[in-house]
Structures are given as C-alpha cells and as structure tokens.
PDB file of N, CA and C in Angstrom:
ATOM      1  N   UNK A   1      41.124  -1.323 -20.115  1.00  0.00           N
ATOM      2  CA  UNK A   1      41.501  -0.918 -18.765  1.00  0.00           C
ATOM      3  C   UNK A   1      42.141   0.459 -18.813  1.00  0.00           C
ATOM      4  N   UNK A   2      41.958   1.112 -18.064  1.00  0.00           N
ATOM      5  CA  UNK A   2      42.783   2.098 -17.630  1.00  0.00           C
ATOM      6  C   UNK A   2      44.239   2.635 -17.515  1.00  0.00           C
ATOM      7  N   UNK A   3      44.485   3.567 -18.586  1.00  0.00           N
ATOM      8  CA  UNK A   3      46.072   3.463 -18.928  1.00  0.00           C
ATOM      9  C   UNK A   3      46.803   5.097 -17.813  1.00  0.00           C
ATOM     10  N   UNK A   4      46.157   5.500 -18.059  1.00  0.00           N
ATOM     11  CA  UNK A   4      46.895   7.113 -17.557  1.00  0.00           C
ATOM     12  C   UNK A   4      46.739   7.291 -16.325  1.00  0.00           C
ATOM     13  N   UNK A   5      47.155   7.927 -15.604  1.00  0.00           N
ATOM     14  CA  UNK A   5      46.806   7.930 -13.703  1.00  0.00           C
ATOM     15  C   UNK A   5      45.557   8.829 -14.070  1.00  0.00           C
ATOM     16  N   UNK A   6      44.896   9.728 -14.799  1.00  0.00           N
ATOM     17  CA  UNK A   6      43.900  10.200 -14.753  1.00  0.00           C
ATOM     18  C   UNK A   6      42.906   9.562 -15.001  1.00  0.00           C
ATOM     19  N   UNK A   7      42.789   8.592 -15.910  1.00  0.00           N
ATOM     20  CA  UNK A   7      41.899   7.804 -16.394  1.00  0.00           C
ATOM     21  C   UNK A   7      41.274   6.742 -15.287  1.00  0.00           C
ATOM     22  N   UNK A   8      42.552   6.095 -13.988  1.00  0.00           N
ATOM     23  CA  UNK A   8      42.434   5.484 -13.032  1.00  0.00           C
ATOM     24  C   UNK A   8      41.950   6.102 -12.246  1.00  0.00           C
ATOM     25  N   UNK A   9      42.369   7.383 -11.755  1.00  0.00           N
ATOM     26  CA  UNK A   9      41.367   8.000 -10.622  1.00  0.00           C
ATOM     27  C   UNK A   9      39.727   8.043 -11.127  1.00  0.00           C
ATOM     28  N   UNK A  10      39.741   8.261 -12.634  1.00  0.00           N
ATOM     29  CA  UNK A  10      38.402   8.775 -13.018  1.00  0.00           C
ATOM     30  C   UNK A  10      37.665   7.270 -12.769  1.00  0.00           C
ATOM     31  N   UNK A  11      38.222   6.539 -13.100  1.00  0.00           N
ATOM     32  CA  UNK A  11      37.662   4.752 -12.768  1.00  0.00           C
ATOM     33  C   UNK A  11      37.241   4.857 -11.339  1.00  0.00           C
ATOM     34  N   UNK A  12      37.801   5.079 -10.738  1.00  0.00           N
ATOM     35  CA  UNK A  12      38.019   5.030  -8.680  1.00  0.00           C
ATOM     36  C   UNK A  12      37.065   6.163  -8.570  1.00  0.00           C
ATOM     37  N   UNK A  13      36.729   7.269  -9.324  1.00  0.00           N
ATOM     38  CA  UNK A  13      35.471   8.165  -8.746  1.00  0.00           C
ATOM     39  C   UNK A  13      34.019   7.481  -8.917  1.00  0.00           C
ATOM     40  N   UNK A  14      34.320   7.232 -10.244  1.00  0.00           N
ATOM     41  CA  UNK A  14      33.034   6.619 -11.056  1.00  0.00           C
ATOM     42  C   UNK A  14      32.518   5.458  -9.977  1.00  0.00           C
ATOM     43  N   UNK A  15      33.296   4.695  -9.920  1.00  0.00           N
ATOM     44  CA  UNK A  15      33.048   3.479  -8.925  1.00  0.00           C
ATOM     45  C   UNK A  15      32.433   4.085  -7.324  1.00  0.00           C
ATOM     46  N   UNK A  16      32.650   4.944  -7.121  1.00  0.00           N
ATOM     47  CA  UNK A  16      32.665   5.580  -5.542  1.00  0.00           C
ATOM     48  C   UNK A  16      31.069   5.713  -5.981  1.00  0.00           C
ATOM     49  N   UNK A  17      31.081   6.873  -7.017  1.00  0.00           N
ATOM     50  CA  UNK A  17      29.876   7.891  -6.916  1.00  0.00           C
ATOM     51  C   UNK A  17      28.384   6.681  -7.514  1.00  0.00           C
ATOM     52  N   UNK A  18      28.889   5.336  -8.077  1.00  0.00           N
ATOM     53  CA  UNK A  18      27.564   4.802  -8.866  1.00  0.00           C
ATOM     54  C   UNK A  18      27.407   4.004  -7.467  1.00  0.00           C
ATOM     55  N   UNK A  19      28.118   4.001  -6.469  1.00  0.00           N
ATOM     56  CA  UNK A  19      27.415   3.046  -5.056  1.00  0.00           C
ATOM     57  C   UNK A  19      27.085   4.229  -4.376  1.00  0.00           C
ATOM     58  N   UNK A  20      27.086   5.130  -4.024  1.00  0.00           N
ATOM     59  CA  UNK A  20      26.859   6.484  -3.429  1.00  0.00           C
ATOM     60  C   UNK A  20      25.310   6.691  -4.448  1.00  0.00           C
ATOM     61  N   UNK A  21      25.331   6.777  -5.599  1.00  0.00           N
ATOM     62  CA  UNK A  21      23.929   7.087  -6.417  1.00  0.00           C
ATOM     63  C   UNK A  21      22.825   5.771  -6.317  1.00  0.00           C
ATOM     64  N   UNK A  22      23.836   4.344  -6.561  1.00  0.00           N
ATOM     65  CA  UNK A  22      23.010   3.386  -6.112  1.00  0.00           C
ATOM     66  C   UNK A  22      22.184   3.221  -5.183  1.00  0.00           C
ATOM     67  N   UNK A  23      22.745   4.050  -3.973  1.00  0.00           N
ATOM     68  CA  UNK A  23      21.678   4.015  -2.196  1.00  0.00           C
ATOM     69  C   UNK A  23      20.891   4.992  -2.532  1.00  0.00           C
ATOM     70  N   UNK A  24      21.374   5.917  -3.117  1.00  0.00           N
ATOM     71  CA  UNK A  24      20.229   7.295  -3.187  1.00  0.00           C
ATOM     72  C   UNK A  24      18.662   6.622  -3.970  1.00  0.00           C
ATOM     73  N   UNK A  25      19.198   5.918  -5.215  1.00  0.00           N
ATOM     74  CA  UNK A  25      18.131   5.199  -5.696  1.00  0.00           C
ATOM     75  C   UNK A  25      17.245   4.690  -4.688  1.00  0.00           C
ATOM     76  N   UNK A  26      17.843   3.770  -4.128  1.00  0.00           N
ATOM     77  CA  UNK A  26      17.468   2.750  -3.272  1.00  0.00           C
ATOM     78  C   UNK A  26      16.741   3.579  -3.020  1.00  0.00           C
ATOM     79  N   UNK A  27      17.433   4.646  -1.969  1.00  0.00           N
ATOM     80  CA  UNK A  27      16.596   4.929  -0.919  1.00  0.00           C
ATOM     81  C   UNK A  27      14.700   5.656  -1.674  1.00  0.00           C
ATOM     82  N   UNK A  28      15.226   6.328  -2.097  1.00  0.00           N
ATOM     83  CA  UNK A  28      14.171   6.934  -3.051  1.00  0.00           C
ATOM     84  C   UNK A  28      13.175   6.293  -3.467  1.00  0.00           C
ATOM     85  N   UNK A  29      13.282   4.944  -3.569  1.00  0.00           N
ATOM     86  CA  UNK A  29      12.435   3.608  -4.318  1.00  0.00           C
ATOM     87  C   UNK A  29      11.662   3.279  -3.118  1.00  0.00           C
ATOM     88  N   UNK A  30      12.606   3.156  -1.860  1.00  0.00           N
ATOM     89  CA  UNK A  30      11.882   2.637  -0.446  1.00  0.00           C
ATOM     90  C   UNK A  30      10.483   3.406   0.016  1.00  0.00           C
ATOM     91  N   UNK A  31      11.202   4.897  -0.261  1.00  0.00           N
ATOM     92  CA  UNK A  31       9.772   6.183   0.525  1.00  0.00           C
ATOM     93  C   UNK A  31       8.685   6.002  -0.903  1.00  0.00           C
ATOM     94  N   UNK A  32       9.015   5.309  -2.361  1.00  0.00           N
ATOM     95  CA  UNK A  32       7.920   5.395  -3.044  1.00  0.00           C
ATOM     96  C   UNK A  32       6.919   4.308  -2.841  1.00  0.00           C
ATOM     97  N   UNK A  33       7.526   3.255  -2.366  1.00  0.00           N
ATOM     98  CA  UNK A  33       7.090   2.046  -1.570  1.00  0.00           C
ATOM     99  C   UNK A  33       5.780   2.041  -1.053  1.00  0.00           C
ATOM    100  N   UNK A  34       7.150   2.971   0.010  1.00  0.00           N
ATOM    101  CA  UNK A  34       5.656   3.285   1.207  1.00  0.00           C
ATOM    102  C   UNK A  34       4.634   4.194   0.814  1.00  0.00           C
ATOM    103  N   UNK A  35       4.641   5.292  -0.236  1.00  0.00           N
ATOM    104  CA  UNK A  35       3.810   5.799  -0.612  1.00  0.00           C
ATOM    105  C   UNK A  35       2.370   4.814  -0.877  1.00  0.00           C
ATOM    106  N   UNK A  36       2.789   3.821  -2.078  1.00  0.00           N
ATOM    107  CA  UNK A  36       2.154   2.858  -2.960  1.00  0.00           C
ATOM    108  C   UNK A  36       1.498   1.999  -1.675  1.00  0.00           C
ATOM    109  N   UNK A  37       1.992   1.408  -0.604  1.00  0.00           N
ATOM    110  CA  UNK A  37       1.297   0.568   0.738  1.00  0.00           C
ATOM    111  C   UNK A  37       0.555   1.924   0.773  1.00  0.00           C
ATOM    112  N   UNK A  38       0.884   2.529   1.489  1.00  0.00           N
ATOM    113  CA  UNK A  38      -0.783   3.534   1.618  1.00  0.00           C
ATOM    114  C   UNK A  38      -1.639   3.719   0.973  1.00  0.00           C
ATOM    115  N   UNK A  39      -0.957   3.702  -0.154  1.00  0.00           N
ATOM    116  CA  UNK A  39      -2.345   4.386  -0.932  1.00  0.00           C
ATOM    117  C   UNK A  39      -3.099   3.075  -1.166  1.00  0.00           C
ATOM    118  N   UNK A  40      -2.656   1.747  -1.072  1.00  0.00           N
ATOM    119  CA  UNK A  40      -3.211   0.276  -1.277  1.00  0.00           C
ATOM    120  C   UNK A  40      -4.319   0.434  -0.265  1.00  0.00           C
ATOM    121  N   UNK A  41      -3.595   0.712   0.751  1.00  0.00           N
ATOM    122  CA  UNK A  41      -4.533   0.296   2.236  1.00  0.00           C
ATOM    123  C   UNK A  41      -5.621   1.029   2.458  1.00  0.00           C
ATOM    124  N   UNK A  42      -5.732   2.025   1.751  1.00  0.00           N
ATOM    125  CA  UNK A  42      -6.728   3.145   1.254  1.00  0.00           C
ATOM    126  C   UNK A  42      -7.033   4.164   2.503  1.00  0.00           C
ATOM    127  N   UNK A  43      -5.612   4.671   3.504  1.00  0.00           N
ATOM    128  CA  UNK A  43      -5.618   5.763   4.542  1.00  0.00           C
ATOM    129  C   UNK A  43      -5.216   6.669   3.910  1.00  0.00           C
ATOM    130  N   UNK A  44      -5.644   7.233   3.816  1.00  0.00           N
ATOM    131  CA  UNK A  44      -5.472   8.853   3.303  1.00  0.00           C
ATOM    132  C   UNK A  44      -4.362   9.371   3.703  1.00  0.00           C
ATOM    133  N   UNK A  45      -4.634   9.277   5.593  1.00  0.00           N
ATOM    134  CA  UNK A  45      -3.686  10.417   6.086  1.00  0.00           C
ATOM    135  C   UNK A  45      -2.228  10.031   6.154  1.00  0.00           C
ATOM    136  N   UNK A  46      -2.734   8.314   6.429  1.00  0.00           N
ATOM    137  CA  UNK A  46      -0.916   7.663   5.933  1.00  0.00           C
ATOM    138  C   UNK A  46      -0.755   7.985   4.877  1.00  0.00           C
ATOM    139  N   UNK A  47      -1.117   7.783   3.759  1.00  0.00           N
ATOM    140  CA  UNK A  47      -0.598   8.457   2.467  1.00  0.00           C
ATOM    141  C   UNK A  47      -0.213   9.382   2.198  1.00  0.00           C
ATOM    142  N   UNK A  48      -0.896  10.612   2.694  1.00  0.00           N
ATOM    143  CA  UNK A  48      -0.455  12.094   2.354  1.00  0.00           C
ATOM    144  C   UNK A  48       0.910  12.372   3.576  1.00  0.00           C
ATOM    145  N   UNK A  49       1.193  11.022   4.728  1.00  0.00           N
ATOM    146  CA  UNK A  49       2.312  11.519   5.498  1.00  0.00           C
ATOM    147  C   UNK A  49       3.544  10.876   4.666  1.00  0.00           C
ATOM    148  N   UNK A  50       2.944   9.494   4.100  1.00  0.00           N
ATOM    149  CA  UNK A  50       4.073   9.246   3.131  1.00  0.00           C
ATOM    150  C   UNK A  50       4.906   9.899   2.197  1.00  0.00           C
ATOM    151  N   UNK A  51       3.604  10.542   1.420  1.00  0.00           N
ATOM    152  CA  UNK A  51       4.044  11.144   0.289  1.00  0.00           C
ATOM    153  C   UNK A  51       4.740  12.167   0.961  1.00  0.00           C
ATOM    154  N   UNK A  52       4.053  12.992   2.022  1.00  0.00           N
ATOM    155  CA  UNK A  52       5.210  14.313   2.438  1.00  0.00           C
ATOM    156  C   UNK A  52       6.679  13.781   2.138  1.00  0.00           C
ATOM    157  N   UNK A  53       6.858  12.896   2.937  1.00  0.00           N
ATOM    158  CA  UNK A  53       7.809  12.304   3.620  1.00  0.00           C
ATOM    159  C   UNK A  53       8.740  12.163   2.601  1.00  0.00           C
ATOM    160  N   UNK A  54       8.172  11.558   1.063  1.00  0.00           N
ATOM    161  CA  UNK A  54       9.180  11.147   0.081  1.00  0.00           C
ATOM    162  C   UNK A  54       9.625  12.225  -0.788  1.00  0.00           C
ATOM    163  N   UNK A  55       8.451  13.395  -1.074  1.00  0.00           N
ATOM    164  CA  UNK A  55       8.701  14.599  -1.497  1.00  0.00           C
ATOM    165  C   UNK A  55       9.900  14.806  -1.793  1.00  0.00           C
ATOM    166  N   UNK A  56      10.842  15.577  -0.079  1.00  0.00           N
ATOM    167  CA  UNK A  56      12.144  16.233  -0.428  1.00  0.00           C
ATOM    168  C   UNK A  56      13.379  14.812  -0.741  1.00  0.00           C
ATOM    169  N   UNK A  57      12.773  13.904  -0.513  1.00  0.00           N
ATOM    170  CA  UNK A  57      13.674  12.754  -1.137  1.00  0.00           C
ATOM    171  C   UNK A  57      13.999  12.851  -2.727  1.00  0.00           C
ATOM    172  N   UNK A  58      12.850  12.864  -3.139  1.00  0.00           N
ATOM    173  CA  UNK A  58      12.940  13.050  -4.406  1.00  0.00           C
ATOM    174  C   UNK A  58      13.159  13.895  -5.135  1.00  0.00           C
ATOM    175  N   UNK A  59      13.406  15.081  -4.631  1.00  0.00           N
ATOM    176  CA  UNK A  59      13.863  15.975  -5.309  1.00  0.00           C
ATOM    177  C   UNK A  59      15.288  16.517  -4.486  1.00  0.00           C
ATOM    178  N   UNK A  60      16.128  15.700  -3.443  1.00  0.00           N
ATOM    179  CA  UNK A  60      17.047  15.520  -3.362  1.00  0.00           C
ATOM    180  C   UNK A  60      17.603  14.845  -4.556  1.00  0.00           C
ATOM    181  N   UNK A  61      17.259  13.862  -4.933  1.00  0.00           N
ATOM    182  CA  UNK A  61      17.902  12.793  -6.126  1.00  0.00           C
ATOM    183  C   UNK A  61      17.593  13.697  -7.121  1.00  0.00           C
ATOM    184  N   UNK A  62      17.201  14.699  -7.733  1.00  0.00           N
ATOM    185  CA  UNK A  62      16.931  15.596  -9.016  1.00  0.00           C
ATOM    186  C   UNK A  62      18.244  16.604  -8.292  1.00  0.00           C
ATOM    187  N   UNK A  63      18.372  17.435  -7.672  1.00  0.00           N
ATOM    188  CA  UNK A  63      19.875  17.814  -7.298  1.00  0.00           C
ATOM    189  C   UNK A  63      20.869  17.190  -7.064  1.00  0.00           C
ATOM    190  N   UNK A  64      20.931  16.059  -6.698  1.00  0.00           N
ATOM    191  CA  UNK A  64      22.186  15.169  -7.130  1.00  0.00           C
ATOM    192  C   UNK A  64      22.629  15.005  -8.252  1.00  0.00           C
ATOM    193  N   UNK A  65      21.813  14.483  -9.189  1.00  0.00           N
ATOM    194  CA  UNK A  65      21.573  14.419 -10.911  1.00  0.00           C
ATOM    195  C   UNK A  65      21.181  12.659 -10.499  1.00  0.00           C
ATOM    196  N   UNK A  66      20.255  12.340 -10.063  1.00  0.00           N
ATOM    197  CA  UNK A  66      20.387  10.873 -10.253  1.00  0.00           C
ATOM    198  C   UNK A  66      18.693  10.531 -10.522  1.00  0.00           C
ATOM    199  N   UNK A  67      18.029  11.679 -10.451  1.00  0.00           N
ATOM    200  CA  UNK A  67      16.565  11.314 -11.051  1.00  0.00           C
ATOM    201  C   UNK A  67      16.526  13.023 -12.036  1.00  0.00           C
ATOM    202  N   UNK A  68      15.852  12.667 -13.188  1.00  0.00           N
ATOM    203  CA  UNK A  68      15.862  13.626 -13.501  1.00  0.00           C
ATOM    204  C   UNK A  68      14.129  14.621 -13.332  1.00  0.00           C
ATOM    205  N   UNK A  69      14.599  16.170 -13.338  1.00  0.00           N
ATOM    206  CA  UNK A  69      13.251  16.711 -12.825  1.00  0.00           C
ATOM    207  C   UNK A  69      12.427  16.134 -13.132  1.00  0.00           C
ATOM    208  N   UNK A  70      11.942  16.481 -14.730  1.00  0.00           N
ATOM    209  CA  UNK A  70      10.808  16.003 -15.174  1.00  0.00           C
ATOM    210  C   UNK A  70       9.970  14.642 -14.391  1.00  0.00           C
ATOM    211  N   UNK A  71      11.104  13.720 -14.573  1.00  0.00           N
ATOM    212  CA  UNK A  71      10.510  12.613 -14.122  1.00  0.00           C
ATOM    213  C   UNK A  71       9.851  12.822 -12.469  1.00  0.00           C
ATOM    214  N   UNK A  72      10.962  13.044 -11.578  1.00  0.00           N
ATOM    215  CA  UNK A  72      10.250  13.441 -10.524  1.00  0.00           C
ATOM    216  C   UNK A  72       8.529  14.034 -10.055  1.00  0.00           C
ATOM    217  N   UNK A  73       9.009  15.389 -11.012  1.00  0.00           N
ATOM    218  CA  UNK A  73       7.398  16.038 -10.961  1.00  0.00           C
ATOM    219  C   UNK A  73       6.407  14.882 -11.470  1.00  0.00           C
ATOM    220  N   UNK A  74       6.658  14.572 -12.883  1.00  0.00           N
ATOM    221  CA  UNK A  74       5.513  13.970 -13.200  1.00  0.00           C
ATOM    222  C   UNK A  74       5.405  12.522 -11.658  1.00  0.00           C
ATOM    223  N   UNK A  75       5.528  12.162 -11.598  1.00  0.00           N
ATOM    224  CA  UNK A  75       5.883  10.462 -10.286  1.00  0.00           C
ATOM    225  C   UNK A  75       4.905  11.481  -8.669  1.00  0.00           C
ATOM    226  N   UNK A  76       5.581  12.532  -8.974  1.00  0.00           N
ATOM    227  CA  UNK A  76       4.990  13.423  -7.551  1.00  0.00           C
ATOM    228  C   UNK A  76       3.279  13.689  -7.942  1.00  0.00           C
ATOM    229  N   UNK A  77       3.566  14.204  -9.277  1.00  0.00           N
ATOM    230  CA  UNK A  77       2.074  14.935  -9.863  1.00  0.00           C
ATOM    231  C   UNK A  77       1.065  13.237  -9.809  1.00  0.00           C
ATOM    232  N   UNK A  78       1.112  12.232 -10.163  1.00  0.00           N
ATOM    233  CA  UNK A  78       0.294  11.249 -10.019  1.00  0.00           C
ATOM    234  C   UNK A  78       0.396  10.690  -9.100  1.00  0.00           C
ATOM    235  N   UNK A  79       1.141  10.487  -7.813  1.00  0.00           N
ATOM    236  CA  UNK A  79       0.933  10.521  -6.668  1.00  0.00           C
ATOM    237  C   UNK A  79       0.113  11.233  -5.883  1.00  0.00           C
ATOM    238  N   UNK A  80       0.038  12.639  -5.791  1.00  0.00           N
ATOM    239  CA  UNK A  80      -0.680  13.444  -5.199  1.00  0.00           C
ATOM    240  C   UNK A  80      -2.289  13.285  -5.715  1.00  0.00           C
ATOM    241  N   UNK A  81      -2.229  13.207  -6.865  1.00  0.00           N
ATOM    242  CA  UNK A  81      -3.932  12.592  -7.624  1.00  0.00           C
ATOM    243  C   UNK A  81      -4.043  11.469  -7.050  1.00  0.00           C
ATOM    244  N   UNK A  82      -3.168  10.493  -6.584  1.00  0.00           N
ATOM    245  CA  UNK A  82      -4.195   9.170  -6.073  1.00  0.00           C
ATOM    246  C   UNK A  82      -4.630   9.362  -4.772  1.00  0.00           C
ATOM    247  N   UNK A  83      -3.205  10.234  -4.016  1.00  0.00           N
ATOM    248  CA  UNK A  83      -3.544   9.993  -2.241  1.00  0.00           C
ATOM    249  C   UNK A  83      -4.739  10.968  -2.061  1.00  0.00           C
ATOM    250  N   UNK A  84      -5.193  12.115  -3.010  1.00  0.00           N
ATOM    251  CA  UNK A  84      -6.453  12.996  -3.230  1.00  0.00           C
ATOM    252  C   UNK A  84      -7.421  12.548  -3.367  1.00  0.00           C
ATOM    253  N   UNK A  85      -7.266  10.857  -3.862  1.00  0.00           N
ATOM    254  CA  UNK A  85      -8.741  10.379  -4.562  1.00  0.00           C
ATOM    255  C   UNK A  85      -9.297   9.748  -3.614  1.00  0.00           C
ATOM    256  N   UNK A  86      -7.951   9.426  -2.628  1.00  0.00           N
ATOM    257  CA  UNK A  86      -8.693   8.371  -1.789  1.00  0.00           C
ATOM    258  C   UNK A  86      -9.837   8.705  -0.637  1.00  0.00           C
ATOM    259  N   UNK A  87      -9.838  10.511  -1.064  1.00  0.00           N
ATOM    260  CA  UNK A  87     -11.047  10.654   0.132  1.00  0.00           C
ATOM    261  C   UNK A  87     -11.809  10.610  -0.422  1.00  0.00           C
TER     262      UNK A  87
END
C-alpha cells in the first residue's frame, strides 16, 4: 500500500486516468465494431462511413498514449483493404 502522500496521490491519479483510458478503449472498440458490421453486411458506403467515422477515434487514442501508432495504422491499413474490396 501506499506509504508517502506522493505515492497516494500517484495511486488516486493512476486510478482516475485507467477509467478515463478504459472508456477511450471502449469507445474505440465500439466505432471498430461498427466498422466490422459493415463490412459483414457487404455495403460499401456504410463501411467507408464507418471507417471515416472511427479514423480520428483512433488516432485520438494514439495521442492520448492508450493505442499505440503502429498498431493503429496497421488496424486502419487492413481496414481500408477490406471496405475497398467490397466493391
């Protein structure tokens, strides 16, 4: 446990910021969701509005620090190849 008043606040940030990063996840997971239903249902144009849509999401969460770039691009880069294929 936590002995120093610094060590306690740093406990009380940590705790704040992993439910604050937890929704960002979330949320981020939801718009990839909907990406993945489109591209199932095989509409193109829903897909490519999805994917817009999740884009600056996801690379919101790469400036937060809670996805890292790489990963992003690559998740964006094979996304954009499927909702492409589907025409």
């Amino acid at each position: 446990m936590a002995n120093t008043p610094q060590s306690k606040k740093r406990a009380r940030q940590n705790e704040r910021r992993e439910t604050i990063n937890r929704m960002r996840r979330s949320r981020i997971r939801t718009y990839l969701r909907k990406v993945e239903e489109a591209i199932a249902s095989g509409d193109q144009t829903v897909a490519a509005t999805a994917l817009r849509e999740a884009q600056p999401e996801m690379m919101r969460g790469v400036t937060k620090g809670v996805l890292h770039k790489n990963t992003v691009a690559r998740k964006m880069s094979r996304l954009t190849h499927r909702v492409k294929a589907l025409a």
